[in-house]
C-alpha atoms as a PDB file:
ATOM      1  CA  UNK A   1     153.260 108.455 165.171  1.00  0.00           C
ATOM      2  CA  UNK A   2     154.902 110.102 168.358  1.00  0.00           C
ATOM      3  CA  UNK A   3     158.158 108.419 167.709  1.00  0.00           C
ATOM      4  CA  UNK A   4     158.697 110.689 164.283  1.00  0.00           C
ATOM      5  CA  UNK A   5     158.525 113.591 166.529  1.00  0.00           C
ATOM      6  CA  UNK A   6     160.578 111.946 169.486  1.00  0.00           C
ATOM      7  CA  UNK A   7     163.151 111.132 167.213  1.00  0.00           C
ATOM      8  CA  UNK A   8     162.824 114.907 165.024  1.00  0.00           C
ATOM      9  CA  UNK A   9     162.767 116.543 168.033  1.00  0.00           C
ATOM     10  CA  UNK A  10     165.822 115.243 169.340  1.00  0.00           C
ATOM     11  CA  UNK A  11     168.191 114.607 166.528  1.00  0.00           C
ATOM     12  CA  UNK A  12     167.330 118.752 165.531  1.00  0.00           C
ATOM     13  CA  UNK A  13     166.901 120.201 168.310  1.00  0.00           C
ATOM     14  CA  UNK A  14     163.271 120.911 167.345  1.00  0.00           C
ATOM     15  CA  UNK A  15     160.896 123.274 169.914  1.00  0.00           C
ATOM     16  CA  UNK A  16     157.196 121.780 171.320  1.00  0.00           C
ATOM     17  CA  UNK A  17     155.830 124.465 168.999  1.00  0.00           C
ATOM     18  CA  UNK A  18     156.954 123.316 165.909  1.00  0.00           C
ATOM     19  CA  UNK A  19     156.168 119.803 166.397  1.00  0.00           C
ATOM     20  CA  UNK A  20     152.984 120.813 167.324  1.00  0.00           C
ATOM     21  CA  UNK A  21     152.767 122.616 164.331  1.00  0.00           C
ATOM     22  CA  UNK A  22     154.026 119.793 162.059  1.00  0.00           C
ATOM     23  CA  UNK A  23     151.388 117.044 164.203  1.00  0.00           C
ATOM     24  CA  UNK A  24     148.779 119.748 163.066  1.00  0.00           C
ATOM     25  CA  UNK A  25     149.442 119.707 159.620  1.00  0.00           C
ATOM     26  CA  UNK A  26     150.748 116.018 158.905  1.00  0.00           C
ATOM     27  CA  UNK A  27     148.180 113.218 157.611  1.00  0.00           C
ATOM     28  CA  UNK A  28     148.459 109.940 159.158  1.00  0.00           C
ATOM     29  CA  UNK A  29     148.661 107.256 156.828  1.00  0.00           C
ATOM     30  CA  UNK A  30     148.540 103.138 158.216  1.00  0.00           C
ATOM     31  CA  UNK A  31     149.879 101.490 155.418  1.00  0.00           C
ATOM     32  CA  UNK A  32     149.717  97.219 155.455  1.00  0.00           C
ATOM     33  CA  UNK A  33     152.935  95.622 154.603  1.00  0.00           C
ATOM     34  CA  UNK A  34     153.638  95.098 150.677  1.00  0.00           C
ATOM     35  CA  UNK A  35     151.763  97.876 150.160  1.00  0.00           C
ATOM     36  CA  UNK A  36     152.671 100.635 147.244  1.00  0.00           C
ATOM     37  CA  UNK A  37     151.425 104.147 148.206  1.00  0.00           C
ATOM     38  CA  UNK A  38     152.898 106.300 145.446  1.00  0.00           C
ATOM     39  CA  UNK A  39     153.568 105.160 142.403  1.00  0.00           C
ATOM     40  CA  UNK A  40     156.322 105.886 139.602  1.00  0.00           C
ATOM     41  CA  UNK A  41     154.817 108.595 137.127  1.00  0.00           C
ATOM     42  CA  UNK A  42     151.757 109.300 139.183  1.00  0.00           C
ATOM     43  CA  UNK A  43     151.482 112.882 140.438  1.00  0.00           C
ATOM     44  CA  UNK A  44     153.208 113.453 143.623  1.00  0.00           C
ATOM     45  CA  UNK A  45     152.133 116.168 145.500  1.00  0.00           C
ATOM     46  CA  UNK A  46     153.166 115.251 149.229  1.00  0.00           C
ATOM     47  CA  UNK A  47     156.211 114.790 151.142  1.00  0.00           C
ATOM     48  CA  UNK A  48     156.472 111.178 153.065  1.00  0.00           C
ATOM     49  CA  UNK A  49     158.172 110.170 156.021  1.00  0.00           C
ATOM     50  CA  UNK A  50     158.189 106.929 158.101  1.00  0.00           C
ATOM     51  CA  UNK A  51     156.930 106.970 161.411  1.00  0.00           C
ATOM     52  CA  UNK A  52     156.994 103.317 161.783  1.00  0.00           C
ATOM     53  CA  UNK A  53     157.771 100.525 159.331  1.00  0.00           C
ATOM     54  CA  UNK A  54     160.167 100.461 156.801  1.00  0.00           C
ATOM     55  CA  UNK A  55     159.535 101.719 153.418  1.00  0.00           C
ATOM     56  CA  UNK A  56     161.615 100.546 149.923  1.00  0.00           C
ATOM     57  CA  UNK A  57     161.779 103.410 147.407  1.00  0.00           C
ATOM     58  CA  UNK A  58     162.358 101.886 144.131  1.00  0.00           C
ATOM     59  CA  UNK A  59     161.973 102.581 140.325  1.00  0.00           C
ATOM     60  CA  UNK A  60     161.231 100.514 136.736  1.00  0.00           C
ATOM     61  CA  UNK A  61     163.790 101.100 134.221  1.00  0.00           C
ATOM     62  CA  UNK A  62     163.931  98.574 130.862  1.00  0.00           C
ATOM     63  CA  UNK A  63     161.374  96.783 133.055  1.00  0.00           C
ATOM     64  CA  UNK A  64     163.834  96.036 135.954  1.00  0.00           C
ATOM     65  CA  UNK A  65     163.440  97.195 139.260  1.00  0.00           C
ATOM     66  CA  UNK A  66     165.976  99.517 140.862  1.00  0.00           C
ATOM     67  CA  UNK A  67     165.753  99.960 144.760  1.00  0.00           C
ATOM     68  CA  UNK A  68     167.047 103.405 145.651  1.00  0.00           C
ATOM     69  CA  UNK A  69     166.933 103.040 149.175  1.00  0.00           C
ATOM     70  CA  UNK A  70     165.178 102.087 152.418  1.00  0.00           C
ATOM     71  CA  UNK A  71     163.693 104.362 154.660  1.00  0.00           C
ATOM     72  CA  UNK A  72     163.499 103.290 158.066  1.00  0.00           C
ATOM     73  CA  UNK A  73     161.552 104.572 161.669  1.00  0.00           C
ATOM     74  CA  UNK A  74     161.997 108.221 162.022  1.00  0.00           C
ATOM     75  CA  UNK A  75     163.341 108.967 158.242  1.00  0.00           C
ATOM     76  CA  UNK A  76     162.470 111.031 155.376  1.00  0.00           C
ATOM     77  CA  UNK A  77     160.684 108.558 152.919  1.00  0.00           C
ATOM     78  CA  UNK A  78     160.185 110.719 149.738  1.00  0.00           C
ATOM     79  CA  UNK A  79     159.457 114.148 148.375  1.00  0.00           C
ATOM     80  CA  UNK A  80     158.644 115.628 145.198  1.00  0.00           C
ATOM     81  CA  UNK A  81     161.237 117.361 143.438  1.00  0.00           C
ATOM     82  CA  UNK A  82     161.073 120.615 142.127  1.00  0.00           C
ATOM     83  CA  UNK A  83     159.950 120.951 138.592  1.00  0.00           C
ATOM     84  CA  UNK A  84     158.666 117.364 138.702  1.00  0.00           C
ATOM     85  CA  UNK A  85     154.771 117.052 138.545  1.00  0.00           C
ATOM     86  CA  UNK A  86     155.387 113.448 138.118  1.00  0.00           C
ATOM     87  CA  UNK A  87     156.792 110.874 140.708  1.00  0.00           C
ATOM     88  CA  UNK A  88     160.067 109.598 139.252  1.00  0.00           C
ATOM     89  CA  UNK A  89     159.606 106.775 141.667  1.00  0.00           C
ATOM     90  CA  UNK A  90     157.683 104.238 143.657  1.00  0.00           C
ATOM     91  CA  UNK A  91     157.471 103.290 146.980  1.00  0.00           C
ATOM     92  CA  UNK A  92     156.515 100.618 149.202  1.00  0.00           C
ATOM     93  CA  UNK A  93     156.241  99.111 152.506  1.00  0.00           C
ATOM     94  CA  UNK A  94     158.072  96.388 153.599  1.00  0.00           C
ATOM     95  CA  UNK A  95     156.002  96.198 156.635  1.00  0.00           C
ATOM     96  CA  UNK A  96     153.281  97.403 158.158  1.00  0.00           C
ATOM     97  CA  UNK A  97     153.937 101.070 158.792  1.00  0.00           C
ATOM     98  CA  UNK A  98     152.974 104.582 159.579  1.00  0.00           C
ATOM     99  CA  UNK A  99     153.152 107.424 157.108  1.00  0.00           C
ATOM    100  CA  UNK A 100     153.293 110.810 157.922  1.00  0.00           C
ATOM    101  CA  UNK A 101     152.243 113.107 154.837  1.00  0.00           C
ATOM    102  CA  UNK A 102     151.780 116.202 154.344  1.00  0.00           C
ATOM    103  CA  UNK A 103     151.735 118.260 151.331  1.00  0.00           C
ATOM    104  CA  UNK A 104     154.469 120.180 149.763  1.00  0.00           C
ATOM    105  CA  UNK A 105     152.763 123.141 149.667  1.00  0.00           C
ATOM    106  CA  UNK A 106     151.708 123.060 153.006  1.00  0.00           C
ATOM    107  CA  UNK A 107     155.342 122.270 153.869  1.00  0.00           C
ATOM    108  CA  UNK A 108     156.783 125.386 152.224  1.00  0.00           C
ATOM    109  CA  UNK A 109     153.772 127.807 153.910  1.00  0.00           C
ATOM    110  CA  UNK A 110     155.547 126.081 157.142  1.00  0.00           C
ATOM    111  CA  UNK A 111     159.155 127.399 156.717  1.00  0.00           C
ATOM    112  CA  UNK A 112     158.351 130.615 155.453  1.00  0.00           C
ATOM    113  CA  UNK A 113     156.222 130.882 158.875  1.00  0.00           C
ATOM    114  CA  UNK A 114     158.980 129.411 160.964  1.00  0.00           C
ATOM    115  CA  UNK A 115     162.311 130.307 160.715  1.00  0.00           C
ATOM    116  CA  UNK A 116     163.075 126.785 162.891  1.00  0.00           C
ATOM    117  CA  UNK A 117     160.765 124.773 161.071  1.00  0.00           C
ATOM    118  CA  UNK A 118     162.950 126.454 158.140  1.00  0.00           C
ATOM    119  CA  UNK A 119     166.218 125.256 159.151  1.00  0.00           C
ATOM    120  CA  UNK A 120     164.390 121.725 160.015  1.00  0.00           C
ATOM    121  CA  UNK A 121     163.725 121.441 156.412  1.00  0.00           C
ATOM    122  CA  UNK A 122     167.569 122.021 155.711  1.00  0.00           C
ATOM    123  CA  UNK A 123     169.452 120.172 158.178  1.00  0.00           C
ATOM    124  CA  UNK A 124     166.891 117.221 157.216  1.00  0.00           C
ATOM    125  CA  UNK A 125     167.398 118.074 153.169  1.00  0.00           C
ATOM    126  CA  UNK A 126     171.242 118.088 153.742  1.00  0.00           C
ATOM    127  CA  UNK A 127     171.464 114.987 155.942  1.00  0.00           C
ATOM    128  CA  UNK A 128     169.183 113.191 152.879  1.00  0.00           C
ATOM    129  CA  UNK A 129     171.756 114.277 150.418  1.00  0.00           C
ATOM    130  CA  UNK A 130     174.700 113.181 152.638  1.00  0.00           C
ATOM    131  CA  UNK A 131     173.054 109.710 152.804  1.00  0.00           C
ATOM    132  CA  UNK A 132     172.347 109.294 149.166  1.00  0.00           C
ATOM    133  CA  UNK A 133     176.081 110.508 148.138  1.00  0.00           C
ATOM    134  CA  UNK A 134     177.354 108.299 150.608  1.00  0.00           C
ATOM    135  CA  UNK A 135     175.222 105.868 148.632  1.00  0.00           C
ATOM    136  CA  UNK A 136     175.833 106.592 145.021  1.00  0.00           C
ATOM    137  CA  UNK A 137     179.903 106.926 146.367  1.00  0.00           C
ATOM    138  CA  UNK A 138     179.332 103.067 147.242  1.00  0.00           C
ATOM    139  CA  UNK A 139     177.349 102.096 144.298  1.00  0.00           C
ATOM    140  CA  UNK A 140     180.544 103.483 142.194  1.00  0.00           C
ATOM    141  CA  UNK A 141     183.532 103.085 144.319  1.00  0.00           C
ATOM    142  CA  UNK A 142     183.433 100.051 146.778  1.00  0.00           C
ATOM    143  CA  UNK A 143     182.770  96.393 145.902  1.00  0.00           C
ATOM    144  CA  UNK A 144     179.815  95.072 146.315  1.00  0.00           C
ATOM    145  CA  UNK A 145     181.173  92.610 149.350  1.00  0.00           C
ATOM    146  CA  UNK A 146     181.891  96.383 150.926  1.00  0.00           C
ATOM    147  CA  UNK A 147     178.634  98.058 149.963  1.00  0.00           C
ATOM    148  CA  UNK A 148     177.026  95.036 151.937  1.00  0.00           C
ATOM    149  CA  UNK A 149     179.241  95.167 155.422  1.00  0.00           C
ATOM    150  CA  UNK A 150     178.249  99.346 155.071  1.00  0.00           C
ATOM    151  CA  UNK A 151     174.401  98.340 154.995  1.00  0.00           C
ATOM    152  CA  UNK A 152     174.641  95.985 157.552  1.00  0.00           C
ATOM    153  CA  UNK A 153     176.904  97.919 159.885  1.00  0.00           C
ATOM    154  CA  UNK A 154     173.951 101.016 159.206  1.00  0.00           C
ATOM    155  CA  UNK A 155     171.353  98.654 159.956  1.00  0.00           C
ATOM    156  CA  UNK A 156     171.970  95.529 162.278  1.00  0.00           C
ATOM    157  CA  UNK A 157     168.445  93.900 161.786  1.00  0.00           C
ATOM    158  CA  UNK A 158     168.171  94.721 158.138  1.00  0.00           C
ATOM    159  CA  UNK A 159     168.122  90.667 157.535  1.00  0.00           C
ATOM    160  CA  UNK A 160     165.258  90.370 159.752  1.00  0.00           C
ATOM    161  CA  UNK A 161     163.466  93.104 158.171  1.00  0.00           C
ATOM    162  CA  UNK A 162     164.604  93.380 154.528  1.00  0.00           C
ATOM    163  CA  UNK A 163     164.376  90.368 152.057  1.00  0.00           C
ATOM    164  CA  UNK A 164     167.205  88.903 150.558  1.00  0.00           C
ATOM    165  CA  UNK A 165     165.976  89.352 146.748  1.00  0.00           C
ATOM    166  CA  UNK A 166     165.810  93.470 147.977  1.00  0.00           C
ATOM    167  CA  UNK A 167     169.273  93.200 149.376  1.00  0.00           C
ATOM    168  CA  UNK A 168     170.611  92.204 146.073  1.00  0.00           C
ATOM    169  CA  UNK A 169     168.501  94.317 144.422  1.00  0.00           C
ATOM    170  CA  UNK A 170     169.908  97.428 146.617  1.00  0.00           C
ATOM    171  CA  UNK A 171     173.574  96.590 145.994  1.00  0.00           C
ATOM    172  CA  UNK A 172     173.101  95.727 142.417  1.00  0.00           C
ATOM    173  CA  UNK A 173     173.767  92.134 142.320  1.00  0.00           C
ATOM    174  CA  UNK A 174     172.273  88.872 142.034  1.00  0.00           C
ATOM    175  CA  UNK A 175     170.381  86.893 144.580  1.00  0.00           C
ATOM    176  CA  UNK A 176     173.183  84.512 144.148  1.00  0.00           C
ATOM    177  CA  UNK A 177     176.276  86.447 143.854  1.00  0.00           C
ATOM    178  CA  UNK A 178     174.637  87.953 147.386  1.00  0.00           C
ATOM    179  CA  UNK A 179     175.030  84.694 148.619  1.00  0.00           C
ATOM    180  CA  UNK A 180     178.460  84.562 147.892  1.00  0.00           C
ATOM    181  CA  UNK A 181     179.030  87.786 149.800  1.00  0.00           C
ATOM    182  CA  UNK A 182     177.621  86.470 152.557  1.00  0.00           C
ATOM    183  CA  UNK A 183     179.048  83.749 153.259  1.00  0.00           C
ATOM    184  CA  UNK A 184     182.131  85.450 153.091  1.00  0.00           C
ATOM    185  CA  UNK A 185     180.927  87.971 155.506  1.00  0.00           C
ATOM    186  CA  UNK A 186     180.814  87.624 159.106  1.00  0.00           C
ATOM    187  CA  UNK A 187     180.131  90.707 161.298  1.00  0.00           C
END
């Protein structure tokens, strides 16, 4: 748990105060690996982040699975968007991990009580939406062999952590076109 709020504490600058207010409020959660926690269409009431583990965020469409992305130690897992009562997706652990949740209510109390805790919320909001347009960008823009050397470049031990069916899954290919790719990669 302590390394969320190692890791949040550094990378914004946070105070001892607010992580001790954020430790007072979050829910620890030990989720087993393979493990889905919130589920597509369910009601989502609860912000998630990854303490420890690695989490794969992923939603059904025409009964395939789309991955959306991985959230690894330290990151912002999920959320529930405004104006959604429902979960538009699922997500999972890849590993054995450790939630932090706390509710989105609770959350919003937080930053209207601290103007840091406030500006927590946006630098971590804005660095979320940096990372999933960098994503969609790749998704649209780069080949696939490219979208690949960016994940592993982001993420050295993503083959020892993520499997290869996921991978493809992530990049939008098949299992054996992502064989292809990587034997023509070599980082």
């Amino acid at each position: 748990m302590d390394f969320f709020f190692h890791y949040n504490k550094d990378r914004f600058k946070l105070s001892d105060n607010a992580i001790l207010l954020l430790k007072e409020h979050m829910e620890v959660m030990n989720i087993e690996k393979n493990t889905t926690f919130l589920n597509q269409g369910s009601i989502n009431t609860h912000v998630y982040f990854v303490s420890k583990g690695l989490i794969r965020t992923w939603f059904l469409r025409d009964a395939k699975e789309y991955i959306s992305h991985f959230s690894f130690d330290g990151d912002l897992a999920t959320f529930p968007l405004d104006g959604e009562r429902y979960s538009l997706v699922s997500s999972t652990s890849i590993e054995d991990s450790v939630i932090l949740r706390i509710s989105k209510e609770k959350m919003e109390s937080l930053f209207a009580e601290s103007t840091e805790l406030a500006l927590w919320g946006y630098n971590l909001m804005k660095a979320q939406v940096n990372y999933a347009m960098s994503d969609y960008l790749n998704i649209f823009s780069r080949e696939k062999k490219e979208m690949y050397k960016v994940l592993l470049t982001r993420h050295p031990d993503i083959l020892q952590r993520i499997s290869l069916k996921d991978i493809a899954a992530y990049i939008n290919v098949t299992p054996s076109s992502l064989s292809r790719i990587r034997a023509e990669v070599k980082l």
